[in-house]
N, C-alpha and C. Protein backbone atom coordinates (compact mmCIF):
# COMPACT_ATOMS: atom_id res chain seq x y z
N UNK A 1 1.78 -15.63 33.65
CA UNK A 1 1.96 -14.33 33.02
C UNK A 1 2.39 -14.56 31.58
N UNK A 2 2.18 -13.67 30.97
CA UNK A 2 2.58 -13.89 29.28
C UNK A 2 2.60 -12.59 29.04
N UNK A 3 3.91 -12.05 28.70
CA UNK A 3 4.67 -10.91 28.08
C UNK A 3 4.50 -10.35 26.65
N UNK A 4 3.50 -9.64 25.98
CA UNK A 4 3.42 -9.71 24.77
C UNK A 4 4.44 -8.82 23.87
N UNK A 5 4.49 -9.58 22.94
CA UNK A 5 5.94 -8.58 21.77
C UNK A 5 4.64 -7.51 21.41
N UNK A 6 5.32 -6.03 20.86
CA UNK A 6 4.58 -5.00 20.54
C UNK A 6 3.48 -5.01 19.47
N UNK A 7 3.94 -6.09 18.62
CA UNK A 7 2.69 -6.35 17.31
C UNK A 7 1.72 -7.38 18.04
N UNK A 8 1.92 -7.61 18.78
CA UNK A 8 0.95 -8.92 19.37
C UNK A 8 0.20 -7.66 19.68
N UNK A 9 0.59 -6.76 20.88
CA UNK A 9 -0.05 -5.85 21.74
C UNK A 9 -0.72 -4.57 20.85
N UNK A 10 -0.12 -4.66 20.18
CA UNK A 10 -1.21 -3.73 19.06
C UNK A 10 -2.35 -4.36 18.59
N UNK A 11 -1.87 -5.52 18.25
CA UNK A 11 -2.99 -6.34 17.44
C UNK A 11 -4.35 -6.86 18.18
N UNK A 12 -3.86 -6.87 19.60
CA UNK A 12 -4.31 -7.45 20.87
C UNK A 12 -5.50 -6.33 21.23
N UNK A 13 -4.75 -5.09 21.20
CA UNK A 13 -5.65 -3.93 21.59
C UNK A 13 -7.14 -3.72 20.56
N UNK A 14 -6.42 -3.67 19.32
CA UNK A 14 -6.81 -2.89 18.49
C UNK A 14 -8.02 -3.83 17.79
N UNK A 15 -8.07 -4.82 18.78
CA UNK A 15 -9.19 -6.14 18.25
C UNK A 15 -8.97 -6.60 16.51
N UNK A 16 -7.38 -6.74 16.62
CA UNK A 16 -7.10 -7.67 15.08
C UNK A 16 -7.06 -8.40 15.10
N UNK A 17 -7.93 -9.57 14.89
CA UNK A 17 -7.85 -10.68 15.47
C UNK A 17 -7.27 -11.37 13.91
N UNK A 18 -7.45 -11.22 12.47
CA UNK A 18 -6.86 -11.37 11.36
C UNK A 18 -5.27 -11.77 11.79
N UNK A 19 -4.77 -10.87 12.58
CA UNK A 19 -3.22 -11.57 12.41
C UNK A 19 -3.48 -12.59 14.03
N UNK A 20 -4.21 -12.87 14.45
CA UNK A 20 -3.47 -13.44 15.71
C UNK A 20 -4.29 -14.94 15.37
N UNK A 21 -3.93 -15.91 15.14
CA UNK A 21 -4.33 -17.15 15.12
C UNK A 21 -5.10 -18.00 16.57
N UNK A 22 -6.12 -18.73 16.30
CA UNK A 22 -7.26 -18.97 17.48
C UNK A 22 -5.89 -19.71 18.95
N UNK A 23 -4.87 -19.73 18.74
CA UNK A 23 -4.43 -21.00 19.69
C UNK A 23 -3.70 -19.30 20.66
N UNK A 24 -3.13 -18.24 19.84
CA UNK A 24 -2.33 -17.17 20.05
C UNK A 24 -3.29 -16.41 21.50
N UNK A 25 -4.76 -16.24 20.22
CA UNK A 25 -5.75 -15.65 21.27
C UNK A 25 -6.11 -16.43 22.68
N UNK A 26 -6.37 -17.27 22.67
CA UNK A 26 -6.28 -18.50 23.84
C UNK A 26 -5.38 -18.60 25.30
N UNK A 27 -4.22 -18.43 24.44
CA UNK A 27 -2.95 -18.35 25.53
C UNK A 27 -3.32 -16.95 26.03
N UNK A 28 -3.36 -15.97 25.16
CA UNK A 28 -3.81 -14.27 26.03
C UNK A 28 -4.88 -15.00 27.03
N UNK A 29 -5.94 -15.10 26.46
CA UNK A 29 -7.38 -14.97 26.93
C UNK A 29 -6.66 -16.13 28.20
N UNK A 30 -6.36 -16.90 28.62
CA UNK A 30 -6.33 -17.79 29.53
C UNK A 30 -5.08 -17.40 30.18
N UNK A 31 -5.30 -16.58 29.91
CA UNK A 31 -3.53 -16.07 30.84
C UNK A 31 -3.96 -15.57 32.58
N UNK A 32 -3.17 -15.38 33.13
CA UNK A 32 -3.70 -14.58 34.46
C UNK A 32 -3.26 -13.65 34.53
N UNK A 33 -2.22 -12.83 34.25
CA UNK A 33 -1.59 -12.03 34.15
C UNK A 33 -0.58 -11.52 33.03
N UNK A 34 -1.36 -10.22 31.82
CA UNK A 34 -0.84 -9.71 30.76
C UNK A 34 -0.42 -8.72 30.35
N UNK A 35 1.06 -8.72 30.33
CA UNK A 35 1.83 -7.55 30.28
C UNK A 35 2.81 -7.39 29.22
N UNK A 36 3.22 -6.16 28.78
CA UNK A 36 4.37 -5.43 27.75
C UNK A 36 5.55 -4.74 28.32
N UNK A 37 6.89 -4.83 28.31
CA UNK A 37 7.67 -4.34 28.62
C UNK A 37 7.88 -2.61 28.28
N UNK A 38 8.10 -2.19 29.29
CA UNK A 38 7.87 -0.33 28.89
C UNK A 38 9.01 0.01 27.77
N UNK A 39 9.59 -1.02 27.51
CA UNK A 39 10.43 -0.68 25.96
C UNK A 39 9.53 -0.63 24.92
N UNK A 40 8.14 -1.69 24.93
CA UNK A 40 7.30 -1.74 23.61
C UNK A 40 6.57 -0.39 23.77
N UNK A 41 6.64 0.05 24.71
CA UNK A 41 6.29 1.67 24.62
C UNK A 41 6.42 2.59 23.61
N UNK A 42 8.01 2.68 23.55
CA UNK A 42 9.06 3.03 22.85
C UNK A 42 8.66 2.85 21.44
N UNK A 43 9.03 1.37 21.57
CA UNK A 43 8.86 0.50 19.56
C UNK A 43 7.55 1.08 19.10
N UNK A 44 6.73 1.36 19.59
CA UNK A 44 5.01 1.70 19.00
C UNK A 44 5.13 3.03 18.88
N UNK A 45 5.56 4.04 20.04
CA UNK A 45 5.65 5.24 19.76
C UNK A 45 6.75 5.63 18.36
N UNK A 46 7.99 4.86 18.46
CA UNK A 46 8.67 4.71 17.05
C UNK A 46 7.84 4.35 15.76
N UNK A 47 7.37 3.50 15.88
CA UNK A 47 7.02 2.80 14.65
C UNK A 47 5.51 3.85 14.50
N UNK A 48 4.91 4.63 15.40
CA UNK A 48 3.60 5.89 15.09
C UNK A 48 4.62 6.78 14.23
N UNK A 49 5.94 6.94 14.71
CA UNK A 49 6.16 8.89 14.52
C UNK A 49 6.58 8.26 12.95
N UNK A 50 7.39 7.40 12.56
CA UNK A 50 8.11 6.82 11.54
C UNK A 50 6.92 6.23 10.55
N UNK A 51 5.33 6.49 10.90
CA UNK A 51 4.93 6.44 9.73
C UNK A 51 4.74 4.92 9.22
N UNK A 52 5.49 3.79 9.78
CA UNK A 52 5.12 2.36 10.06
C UNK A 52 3.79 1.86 10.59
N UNK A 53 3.11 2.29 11.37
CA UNK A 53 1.81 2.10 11.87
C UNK A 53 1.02 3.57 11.84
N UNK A 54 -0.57 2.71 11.99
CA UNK A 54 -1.14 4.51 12.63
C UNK A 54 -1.92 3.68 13.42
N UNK A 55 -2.14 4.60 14.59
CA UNK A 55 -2.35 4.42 15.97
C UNK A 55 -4.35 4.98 15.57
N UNK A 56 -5.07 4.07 16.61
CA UNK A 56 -6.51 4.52 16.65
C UNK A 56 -6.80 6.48 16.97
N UNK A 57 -5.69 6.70 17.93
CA UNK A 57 -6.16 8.19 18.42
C UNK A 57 -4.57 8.72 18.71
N UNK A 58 -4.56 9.53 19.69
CA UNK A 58 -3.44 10.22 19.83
C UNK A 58 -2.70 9.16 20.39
N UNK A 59 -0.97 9.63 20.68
CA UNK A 59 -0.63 8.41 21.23
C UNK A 59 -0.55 8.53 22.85
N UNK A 60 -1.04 9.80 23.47
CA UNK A 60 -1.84 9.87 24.64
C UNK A 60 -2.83 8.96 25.09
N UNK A 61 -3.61 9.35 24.02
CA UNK A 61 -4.86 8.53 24.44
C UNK A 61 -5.10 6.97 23.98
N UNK A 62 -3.96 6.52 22.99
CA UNK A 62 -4.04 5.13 22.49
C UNK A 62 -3.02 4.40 23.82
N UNK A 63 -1.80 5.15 24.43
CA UNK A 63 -1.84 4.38 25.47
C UNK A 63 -2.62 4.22 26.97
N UNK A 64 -2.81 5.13 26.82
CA UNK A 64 -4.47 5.13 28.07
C UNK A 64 -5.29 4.57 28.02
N UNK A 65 -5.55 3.82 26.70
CA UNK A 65 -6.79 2.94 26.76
C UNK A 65 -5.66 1.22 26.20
N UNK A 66 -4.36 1.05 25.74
CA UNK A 66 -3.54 -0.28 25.44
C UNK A 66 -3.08 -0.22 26.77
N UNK A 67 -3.14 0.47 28.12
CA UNK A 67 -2.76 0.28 28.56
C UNK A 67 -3.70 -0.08 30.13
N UNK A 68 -4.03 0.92 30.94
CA UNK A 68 -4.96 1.18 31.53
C UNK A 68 -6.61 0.93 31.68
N UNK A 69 -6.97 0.91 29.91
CA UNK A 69 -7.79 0.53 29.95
C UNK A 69 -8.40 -0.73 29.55
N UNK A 70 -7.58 -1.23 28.93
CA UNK A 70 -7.22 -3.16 29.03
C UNK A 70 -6.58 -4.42 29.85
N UNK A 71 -6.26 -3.04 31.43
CA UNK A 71 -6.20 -4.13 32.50
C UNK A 71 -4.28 -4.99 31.57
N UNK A 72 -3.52 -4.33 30.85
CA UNK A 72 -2.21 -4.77 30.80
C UNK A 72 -1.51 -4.36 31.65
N UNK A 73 -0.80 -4.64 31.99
CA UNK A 73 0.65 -4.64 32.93
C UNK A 73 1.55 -3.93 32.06
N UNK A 74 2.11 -2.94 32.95
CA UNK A 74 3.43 -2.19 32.22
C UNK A 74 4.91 -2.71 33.17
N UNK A 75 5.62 -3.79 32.60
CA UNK A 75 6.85 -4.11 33.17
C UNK A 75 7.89 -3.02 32.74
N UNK A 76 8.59 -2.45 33.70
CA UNK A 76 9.49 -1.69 34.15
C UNK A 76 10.91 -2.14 33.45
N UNK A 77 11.91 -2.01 32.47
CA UNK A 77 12.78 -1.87 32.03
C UNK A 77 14.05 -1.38 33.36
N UNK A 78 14.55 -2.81 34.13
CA UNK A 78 15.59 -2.22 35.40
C UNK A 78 16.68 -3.26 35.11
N UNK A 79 18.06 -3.00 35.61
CA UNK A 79 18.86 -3.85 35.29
C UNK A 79 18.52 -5.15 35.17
N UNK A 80 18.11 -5.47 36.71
CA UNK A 80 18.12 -6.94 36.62
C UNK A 80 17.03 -8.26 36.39
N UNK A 81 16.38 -7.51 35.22
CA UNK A 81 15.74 -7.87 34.33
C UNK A 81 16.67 -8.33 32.58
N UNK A 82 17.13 -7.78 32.45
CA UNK A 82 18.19 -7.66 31.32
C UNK A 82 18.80 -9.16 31.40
């Protein structure tokens, strides 16, 4: 499994491959299982409303397709994880 930080997972989605270096893409692509913590939820929806990023579509529909429709994993934010 490999947990991506929120700029990976943007970058990941959004087919930027400019910031992600060939060894970065590799480890995704050869992964078996790829997921974001439901906090990077949060950080992306922050960093949309704050004008830091802009998102492909709504942020309805940009996580329906970073999420659901790229086969990622949404890890659950529970204590004993922390």
């Amino acid at each position: 499994m490999i947990v991506l930080d929120p700029h990976i997972w943007l970058w990941w989605v959004n087919n930027d491959t400019d910031h992600l270096d060939q060894s970065r893409l590799e480890q995704i692509a050869n992964s078996d299982v790829i997921a974001v913590s439901a906090i990077s939820c949060f950080e992306v929806a922050w960093l949309e409303r704050h004008g830091r990023i802009a998102l492909s579509a709504s942020k309805s529909d940009w996580f329906e397709k970073a999420l659901y429709g790229s086969g990622i994993q949404l890890l659950p934010v529970t204590p004993d994880r922390l």
